[in-house]
N, C-alpha and C. Protein backbone atom coordinates (compact mmCIF):
# COMPACT_ATOMS: atom_id res chain seq x y z
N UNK A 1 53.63 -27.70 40.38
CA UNK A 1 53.70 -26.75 39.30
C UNK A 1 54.80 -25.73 39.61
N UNK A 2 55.51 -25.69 38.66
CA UNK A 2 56.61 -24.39 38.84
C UNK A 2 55.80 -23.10 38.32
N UNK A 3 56.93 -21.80 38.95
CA UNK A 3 56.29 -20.91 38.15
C UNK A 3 57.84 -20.24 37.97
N UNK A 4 57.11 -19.41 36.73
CA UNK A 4 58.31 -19.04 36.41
C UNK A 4 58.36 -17.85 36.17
N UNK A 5 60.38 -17.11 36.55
CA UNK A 5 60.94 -16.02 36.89
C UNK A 5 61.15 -15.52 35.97
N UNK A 6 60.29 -14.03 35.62
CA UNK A 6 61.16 -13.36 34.53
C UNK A 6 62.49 -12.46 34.87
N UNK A 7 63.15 -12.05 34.33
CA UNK A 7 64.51 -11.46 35.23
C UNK A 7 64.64 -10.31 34.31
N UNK A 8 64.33 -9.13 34.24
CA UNK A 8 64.86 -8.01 33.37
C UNK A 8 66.19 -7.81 32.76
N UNK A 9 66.50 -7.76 31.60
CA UNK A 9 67.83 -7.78 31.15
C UNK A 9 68.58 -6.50 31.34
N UNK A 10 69.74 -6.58 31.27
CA UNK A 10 70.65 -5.10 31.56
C UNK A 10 71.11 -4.72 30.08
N UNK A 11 70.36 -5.27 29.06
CA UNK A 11 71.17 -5.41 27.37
C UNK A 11 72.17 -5.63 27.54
N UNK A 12 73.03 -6.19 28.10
CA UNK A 12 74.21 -6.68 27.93
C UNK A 12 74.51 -8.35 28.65
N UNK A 13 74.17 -9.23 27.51
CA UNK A 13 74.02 -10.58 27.76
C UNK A 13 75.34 -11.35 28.86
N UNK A 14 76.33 -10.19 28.24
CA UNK A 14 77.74 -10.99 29.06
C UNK A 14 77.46 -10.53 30.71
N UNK A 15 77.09 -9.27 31.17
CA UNK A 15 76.58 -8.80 31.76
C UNK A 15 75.23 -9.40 32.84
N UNK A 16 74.74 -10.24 32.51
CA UNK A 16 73.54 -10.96 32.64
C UNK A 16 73.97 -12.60 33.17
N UNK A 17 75.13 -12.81 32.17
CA UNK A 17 75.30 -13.68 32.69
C UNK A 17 76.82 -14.29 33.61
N UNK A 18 77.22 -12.83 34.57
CA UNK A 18 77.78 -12.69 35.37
C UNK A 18 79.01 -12.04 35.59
N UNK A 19 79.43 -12.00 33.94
CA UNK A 19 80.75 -11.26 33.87
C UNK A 19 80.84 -9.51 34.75
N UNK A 20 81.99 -9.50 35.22
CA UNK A 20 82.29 -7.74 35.98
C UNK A 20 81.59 -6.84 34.55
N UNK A 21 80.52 -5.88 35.37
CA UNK A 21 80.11 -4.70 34.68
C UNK A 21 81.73 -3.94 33.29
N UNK A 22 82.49 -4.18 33.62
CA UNK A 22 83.64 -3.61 32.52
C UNK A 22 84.07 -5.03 31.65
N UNK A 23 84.09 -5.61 32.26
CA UNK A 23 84.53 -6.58 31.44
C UNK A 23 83.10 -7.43 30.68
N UNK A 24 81.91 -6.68 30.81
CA UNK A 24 81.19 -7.13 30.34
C UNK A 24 81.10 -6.11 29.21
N UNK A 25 81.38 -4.65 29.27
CA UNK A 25 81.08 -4.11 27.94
C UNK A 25 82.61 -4.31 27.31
N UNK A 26 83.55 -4.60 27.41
CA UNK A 26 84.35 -5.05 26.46
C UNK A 26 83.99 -5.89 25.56
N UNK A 27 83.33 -7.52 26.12
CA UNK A 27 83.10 -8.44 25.24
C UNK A 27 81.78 -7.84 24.61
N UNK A 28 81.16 -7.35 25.23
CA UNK A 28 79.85 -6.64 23.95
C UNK A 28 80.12 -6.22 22.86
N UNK A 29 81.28 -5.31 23.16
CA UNK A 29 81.92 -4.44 22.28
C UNK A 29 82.58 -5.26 21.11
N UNK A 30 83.17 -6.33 21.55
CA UNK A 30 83.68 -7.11 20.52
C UNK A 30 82.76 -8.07 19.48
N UNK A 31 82.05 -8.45 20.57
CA UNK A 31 80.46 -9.64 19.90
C UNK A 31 79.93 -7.92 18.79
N UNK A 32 79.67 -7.10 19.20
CA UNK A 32 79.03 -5.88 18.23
C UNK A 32 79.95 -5.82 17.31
N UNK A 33 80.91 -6.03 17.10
CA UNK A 33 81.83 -5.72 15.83
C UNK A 33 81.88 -7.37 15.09
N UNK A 34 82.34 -8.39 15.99
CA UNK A 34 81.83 -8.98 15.19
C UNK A 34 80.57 -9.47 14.36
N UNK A 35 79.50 -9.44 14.93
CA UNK A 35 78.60 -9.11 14.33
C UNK A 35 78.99 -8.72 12.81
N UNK A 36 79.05 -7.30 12.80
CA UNK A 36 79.20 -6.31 11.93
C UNK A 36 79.76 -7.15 10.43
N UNK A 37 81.18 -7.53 11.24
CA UNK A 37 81.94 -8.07 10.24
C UNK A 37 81.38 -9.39 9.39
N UNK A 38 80.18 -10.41 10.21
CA UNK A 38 79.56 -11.74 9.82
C UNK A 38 78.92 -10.63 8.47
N UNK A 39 78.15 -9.37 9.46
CA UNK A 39 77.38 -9.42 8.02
C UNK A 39 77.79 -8.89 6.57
N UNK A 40 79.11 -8.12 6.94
CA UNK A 40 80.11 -7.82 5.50
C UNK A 40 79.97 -8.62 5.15
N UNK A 41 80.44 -9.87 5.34
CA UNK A 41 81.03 -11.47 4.95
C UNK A 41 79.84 -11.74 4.08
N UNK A 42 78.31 -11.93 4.80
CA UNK A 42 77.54 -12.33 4.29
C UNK A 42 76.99 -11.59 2.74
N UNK A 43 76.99 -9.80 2.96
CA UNK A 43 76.88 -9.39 2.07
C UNK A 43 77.47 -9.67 1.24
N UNK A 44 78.76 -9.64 1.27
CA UNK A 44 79.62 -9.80 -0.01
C UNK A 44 79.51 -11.44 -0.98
N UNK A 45 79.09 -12.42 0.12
CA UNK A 45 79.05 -13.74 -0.25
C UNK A 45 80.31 -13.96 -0.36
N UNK A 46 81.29 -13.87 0.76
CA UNK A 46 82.41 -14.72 1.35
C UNK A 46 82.54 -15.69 1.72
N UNK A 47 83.15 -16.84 1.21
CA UNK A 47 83.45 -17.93 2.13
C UNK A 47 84.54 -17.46 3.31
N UNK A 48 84.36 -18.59 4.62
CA UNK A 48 85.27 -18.17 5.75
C UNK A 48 87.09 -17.87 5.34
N UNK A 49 87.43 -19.02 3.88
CA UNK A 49 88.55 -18.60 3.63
C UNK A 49 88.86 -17.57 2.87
N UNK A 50 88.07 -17.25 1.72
CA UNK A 50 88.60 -15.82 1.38
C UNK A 50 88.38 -14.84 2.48
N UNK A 51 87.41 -14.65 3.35
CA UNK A 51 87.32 -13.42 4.46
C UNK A 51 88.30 -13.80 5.38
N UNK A 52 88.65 -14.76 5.28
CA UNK A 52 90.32 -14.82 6.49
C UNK A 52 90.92 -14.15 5.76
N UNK A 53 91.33 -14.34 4.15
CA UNK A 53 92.44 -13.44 3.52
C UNK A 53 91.91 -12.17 3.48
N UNK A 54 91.11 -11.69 3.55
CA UNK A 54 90.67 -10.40 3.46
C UNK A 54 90.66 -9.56 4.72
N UNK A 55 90.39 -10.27 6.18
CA UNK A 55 90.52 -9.76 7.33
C UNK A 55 92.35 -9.99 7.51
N UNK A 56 92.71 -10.74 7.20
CA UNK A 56 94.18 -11.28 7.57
C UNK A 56 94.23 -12.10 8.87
N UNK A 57 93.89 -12.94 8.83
CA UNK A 57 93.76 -13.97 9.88
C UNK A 57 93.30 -15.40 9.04
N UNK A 58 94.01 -16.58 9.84
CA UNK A 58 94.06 -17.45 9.81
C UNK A 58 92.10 -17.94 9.48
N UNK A 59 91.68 -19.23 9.07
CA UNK A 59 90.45 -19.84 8.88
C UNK A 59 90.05 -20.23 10.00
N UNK A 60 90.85 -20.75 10.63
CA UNK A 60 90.39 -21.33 12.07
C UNK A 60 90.34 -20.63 13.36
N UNK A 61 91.28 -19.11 13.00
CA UNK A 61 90.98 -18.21 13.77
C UNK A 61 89.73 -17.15 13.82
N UNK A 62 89.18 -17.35 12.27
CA UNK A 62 87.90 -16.75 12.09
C UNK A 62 86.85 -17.17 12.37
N UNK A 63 86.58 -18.61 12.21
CA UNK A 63 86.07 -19.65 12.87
C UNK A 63 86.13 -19.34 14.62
N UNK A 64 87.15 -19.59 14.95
CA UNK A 64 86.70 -19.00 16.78
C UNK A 64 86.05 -17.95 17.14
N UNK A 65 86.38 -16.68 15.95
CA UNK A 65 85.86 -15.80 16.39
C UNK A 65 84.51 -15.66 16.04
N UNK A 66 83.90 -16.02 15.00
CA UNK A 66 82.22 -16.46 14.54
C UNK A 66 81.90 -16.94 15.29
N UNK A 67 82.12 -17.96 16.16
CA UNK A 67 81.75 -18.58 17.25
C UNK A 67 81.77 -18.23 18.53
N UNK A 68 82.32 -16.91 18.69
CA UNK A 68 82.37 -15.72 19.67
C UNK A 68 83.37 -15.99 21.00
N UNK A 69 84.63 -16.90 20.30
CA UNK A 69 85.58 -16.78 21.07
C UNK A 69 86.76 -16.15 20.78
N UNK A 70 86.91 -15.57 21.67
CA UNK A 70 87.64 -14.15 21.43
C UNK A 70 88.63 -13.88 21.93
N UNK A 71 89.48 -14.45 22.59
CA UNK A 71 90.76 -14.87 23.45
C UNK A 71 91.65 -14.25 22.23
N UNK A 72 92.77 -13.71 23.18
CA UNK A 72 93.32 -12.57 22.41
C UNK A 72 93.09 -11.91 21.10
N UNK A 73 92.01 -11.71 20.94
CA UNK A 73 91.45 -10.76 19.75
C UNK A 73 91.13 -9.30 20.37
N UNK A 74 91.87 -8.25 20.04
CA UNK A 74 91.70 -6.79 20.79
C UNK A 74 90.66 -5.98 19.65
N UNK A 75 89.63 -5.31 20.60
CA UNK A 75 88.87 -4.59 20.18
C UNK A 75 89.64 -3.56 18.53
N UNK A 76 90.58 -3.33 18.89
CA UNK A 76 91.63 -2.53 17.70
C UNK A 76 91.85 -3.36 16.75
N UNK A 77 91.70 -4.30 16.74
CA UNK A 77 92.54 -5.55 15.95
C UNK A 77 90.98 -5.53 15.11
N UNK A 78 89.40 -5.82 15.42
CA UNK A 78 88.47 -6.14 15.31
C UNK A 78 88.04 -5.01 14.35
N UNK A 79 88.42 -3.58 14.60
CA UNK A 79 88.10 -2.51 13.95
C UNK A 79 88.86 -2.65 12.56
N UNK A 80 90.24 -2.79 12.63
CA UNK A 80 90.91 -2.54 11.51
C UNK A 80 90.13 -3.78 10.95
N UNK A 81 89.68 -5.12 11.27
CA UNK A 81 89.22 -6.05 10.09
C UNK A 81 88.09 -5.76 9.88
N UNK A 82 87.10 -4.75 10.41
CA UNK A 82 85.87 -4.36 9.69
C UNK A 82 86.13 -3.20 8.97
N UNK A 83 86.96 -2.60 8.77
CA UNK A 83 88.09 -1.95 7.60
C UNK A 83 88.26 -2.21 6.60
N UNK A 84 89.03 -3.24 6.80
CA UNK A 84 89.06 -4.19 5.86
C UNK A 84 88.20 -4.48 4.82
N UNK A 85 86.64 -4.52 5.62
CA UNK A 85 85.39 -5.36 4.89
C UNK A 85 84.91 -3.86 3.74
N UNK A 86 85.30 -2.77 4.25
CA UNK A 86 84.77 -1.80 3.18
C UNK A 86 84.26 -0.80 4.57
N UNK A 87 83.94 -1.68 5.83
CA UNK A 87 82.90 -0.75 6.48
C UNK A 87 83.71 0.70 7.22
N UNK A 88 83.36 1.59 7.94
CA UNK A 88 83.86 2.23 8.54
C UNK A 88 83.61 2.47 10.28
N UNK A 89 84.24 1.98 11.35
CA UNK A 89 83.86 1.96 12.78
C UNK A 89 83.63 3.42 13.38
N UNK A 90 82.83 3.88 14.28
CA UNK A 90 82.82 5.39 14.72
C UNK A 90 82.85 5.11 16.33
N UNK A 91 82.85 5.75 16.69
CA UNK A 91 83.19 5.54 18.55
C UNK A 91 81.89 6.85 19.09
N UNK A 92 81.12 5.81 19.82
CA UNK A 92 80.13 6.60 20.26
C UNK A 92 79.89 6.65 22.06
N UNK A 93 80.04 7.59 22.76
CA UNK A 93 80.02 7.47 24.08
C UNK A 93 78.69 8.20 25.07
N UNK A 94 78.51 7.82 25.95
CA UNK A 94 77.52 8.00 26.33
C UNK A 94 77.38 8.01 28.02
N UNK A 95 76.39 8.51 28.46
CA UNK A 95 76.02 8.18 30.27
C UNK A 95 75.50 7.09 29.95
N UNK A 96 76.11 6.65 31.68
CA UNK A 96 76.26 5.18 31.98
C UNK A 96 74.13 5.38 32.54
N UNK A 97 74.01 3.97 32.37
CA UNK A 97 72.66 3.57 32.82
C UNK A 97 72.09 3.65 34.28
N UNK A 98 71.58 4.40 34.82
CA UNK A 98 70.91 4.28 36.37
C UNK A 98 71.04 2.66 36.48
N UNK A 99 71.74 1.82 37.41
CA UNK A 99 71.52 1.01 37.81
C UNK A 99 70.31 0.72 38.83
């Protein structure tokens, strides 16, 4: 019989699953905006090609990024296309977590 390990999360999945503490809230940061932007899309009832013309990016580049690959996509780049969607981004900072 196995038993099994629960492992407490740090909320930050990239984080969890091994990426450097900074380079793990970058990609958070980006997965959180995109997010954001799926659900403009969804609200509005966008297909992936009109929300490419509307973010300004390619179909297949929106496509990678729905799929949460993110290779040269900059956090700045991510803001101005949830801009785009109508929404507005705010920058919120905070103390870091007692490890």
């Amino acid at each position: 019989m196995t038993q099994d390990k629960w492992v407490v999360s740090s909320d930050n999945v990239f984080e969890d699953l091994g990426f450097e503490r900074e380079e793990a809230a970058v990609l958070k940061i980006k997965a959180d905006l995109m997010i954001e932007i799926e659900k403009a899309m969804k609200a509005q009832r966008l297909t992936q090609s009109r929300a490419a013309q509307i973010l300004g990016v390619s179909r297949p580049r929106l496509n990678r990024m729905l799929h949460g690959r993110f290779e040269g996509v900059t956090i700045d780049r991510l803001v101005q296309m949830l801009e785009r969607t109508g929404k507005h981004v705010s920058v919120k900072v905070g103390k870091k977590k007692a490890a």
